[in-house]
Protein backbone atom coordinates (compact mmCIF):
# COMPACT_ATOMS: atom_id res chain seq x y z
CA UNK A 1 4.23 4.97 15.88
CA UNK A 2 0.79 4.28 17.69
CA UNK A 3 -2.05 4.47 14.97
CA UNK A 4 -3.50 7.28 17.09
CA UNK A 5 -0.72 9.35 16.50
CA UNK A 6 -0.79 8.45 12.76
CA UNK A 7 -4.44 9.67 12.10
CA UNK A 8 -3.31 12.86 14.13
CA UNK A 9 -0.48 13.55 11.47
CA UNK A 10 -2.36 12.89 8.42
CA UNK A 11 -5.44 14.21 9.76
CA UNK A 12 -2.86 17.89 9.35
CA UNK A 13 -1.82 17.03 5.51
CA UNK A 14 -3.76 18.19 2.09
CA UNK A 15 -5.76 16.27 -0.36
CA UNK A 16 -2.56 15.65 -2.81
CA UNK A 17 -0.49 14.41 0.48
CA UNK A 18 -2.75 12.20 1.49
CA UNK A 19 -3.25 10.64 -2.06
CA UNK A 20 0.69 10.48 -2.05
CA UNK A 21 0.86 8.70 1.01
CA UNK A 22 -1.89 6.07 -0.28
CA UNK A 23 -0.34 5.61 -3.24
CA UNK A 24 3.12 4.86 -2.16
CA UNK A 25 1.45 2.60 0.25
CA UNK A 26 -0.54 0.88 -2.44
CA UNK A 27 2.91 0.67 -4.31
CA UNK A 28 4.68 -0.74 -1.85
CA UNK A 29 2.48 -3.58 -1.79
CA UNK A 30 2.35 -4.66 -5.78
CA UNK A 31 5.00 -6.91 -5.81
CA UNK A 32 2.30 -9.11 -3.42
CA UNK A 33 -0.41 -8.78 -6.22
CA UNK A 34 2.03 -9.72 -9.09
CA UNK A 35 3.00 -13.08 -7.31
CA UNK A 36 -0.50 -14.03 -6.46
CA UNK A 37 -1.45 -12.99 -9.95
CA UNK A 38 1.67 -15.15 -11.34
CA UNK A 39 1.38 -18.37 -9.13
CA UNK A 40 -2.57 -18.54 -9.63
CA UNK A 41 -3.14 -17.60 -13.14
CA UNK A 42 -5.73 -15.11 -12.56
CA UNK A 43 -6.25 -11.30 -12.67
CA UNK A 44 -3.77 -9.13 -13.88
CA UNK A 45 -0.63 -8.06 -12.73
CA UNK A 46 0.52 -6.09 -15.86
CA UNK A 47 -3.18 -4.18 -15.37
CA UNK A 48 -2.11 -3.49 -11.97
CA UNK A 49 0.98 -2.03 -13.37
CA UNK A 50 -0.88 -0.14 -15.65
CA UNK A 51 -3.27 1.79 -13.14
CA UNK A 52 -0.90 2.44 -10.45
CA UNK A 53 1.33 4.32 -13.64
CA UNK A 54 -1.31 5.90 -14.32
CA UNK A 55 -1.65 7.28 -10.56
CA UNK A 56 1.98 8.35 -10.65
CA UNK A 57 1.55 10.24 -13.48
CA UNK A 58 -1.23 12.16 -12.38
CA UNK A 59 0.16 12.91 -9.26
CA UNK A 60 3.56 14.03 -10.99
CA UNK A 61 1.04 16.00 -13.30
CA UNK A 62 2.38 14.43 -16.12
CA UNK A 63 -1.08 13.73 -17.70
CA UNK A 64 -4.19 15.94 -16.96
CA UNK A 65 -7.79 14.67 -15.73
CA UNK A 66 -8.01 11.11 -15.22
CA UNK A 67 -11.29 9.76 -15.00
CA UNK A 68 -11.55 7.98 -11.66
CA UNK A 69 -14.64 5.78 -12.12
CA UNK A 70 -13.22 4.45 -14.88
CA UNK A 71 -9.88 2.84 -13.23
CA UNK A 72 -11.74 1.66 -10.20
CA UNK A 73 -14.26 -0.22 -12.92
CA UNK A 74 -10.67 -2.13 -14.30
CA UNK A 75 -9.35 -2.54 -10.92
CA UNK A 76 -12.25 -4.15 -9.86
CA UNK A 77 -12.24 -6.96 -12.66
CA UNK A 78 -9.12 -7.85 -11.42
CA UNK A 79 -9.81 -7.39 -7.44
CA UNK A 80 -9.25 -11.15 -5.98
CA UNK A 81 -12.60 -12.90 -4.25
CA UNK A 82 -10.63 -14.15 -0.64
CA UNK A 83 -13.51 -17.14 -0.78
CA UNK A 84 -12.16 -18.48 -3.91
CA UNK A 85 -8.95 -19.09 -3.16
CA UNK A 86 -8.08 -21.24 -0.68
CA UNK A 87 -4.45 -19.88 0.49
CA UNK A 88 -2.82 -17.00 1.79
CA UNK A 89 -1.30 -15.32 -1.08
CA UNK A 90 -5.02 -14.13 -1.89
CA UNK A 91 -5.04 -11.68 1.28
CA UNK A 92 -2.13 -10.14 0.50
CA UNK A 93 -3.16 -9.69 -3.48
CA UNK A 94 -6.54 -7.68 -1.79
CA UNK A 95 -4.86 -5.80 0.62
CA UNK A 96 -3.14 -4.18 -2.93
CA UNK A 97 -6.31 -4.07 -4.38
CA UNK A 98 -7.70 -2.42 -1.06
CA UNK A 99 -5.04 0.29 -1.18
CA UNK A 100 -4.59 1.22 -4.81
CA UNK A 101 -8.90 1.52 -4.76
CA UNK A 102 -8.66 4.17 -1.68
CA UNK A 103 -5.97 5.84 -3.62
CA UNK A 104 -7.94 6.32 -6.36
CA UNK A 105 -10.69 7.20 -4.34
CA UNK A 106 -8.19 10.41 -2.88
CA UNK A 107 -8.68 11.84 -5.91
CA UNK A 108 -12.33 12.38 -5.56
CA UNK A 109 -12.49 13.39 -1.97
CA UNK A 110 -9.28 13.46 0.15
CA UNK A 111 -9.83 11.52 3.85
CA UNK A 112 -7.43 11.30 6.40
CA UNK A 113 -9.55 8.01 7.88
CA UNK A 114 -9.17 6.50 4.76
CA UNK A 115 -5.33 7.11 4.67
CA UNK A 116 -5.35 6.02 8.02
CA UNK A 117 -7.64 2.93 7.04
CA UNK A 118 -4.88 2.28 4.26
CA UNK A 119 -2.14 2.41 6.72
CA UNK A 120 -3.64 -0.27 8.95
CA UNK A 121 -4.18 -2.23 6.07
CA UNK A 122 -0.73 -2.37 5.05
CA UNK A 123 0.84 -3.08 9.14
CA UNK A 124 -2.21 -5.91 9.03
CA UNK A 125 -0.47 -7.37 5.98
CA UNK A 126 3.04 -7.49 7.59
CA UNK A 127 1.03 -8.42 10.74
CA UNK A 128 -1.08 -11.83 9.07
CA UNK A 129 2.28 -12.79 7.53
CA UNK A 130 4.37 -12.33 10.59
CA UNK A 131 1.64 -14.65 12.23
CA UNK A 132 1.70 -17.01 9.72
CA UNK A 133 5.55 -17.85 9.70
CA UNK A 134 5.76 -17.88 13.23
CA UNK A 135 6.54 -20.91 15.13
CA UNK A 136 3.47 -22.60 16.40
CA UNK A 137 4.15 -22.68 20.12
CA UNK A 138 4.99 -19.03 20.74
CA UNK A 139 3.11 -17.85 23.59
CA UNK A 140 0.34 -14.73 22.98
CA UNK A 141 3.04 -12.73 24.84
CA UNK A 142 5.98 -14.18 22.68
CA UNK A 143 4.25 -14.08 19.30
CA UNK A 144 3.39 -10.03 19.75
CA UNK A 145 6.69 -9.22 20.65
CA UNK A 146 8.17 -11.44 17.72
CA UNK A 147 5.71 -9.29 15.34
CA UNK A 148 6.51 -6.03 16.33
CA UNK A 149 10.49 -6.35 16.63
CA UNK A 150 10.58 -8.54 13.50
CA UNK A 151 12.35 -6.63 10.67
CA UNK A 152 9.72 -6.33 8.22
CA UNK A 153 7.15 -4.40 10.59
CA UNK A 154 10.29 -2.12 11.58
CA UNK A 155 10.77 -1.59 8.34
CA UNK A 156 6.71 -0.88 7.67
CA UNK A 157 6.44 1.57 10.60
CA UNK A 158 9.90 3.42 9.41
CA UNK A 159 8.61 3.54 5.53
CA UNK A 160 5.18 4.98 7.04
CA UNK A 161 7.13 7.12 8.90
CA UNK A 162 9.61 8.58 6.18
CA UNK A 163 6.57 9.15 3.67
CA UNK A 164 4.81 11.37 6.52
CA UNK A 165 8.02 13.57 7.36
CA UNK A 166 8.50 13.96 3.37
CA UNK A 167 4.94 14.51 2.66
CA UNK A 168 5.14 17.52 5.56
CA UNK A 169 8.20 18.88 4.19
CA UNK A 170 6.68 19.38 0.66
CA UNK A 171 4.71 22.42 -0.43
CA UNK A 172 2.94 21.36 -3.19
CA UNK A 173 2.51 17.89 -4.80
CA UNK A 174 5.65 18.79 -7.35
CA UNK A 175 6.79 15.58 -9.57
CA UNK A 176 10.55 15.48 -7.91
CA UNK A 177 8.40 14.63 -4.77
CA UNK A 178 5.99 12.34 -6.21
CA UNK A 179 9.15 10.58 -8.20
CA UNK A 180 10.65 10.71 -4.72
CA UNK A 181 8.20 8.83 -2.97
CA UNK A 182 7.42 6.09 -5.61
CA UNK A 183 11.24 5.26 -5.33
CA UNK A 184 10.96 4.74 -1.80
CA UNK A 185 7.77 2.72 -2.15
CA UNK A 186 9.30 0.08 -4.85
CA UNK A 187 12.49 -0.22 -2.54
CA UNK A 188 14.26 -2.29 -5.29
CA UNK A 189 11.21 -4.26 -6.16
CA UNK A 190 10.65 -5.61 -2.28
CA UNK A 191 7.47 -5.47 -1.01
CA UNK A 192 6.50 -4.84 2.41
CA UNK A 193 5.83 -8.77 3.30
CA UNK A 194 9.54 -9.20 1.85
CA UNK A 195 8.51 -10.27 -1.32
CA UNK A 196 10.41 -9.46 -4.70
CA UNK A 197 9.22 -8.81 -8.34
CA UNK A 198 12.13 -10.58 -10.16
């Protein structure tokens, strides 16, 4: 799905969709976070854990207000610097960081260019690490057509595509769909770069 088309589908859902869509996004993505957090000692992966719960729940409307300001002010203590860390695993831990802060953000004022933003972010990630693994004497031509027919950005463009065709089949943001949607997103504790919380 060309990222044209994807801004013209979410630029048709609500507020809650679009915070549904960012969030499962954002989940998708933790197991990244946790490693980086894990392997370099810093941040805080069970923080992480914490706030995107927290999303969940409001979005099941399990709890009632949540104050916004307030979780991007913890998410942000724990939001890696790229320029202090000197390997990859750092870009991946911020693109979490990225997504779960625009999620948030939903909350406050829905935007289908910031979904849209998020869903870039999370191809890019597949995208850098696709690059990264590759073998070093691919051609341009050979590299872009071993990135998009590799199985973990087929698997990103068909999760981006399921959460859109459930979001626009829902009528209201109801916590069956919300619990719905986080299961996809944690797919058994993979993340979208292949990565795995256990």
């Amino acid at each position: 799905m060309e990222l044209s088309e994807l801004c013209n589908r979410l630029e048709g859902l609500d507020q809650w969709q679009l915070t549904l869509f960012t969030a499962a996004l954002a989940e998708r993505q933790f197991p990244n976070y946790k490693l980086f957090a894990e392997v370099t000692e810093w941040g805080d992966a069970d923080q992480a854990r914490r706030l995107l719960d927290k999303l969940w729940d409001r979005l099941a409307n399990r709890t009632g207000g949540l104050n916004i300001e307030v979780q991007l002010e913890k998410l942000e203590l724990i939001t890696p610097d790229v320029e202090a860390f000197d390997f990859y695993g750092v870009q991946p831990a911020l693109d979490f960081c990225v997504c779960l802060h625009a999620a948030f953000a939903q909350q406050d004022e829905a935007s289908f260019e910031e979904a849209g933003g998020v869903a870039e972010v999370s191809l890019g990630c597949v995208d850098t690490f696709l690059e990264m693994i590759a073998e070093p004497e691919l051609s341009d031509e050979d590299l872009v057509k071993f990135i998009n027919t590799h199985d973990l950005m087929v698997q990103e463009e068909a999760f981006q595509q399921e959460l859109l065709e459930q979001l626009q089949a829902g009528r209201s943001a109801d916590v069956a769909l919300a619990d719905r949607l986080r299961e996809l997103a944690l797919n058994e504790g993979v993340s979208n770069i292949g990565i795995g919380t256990e």
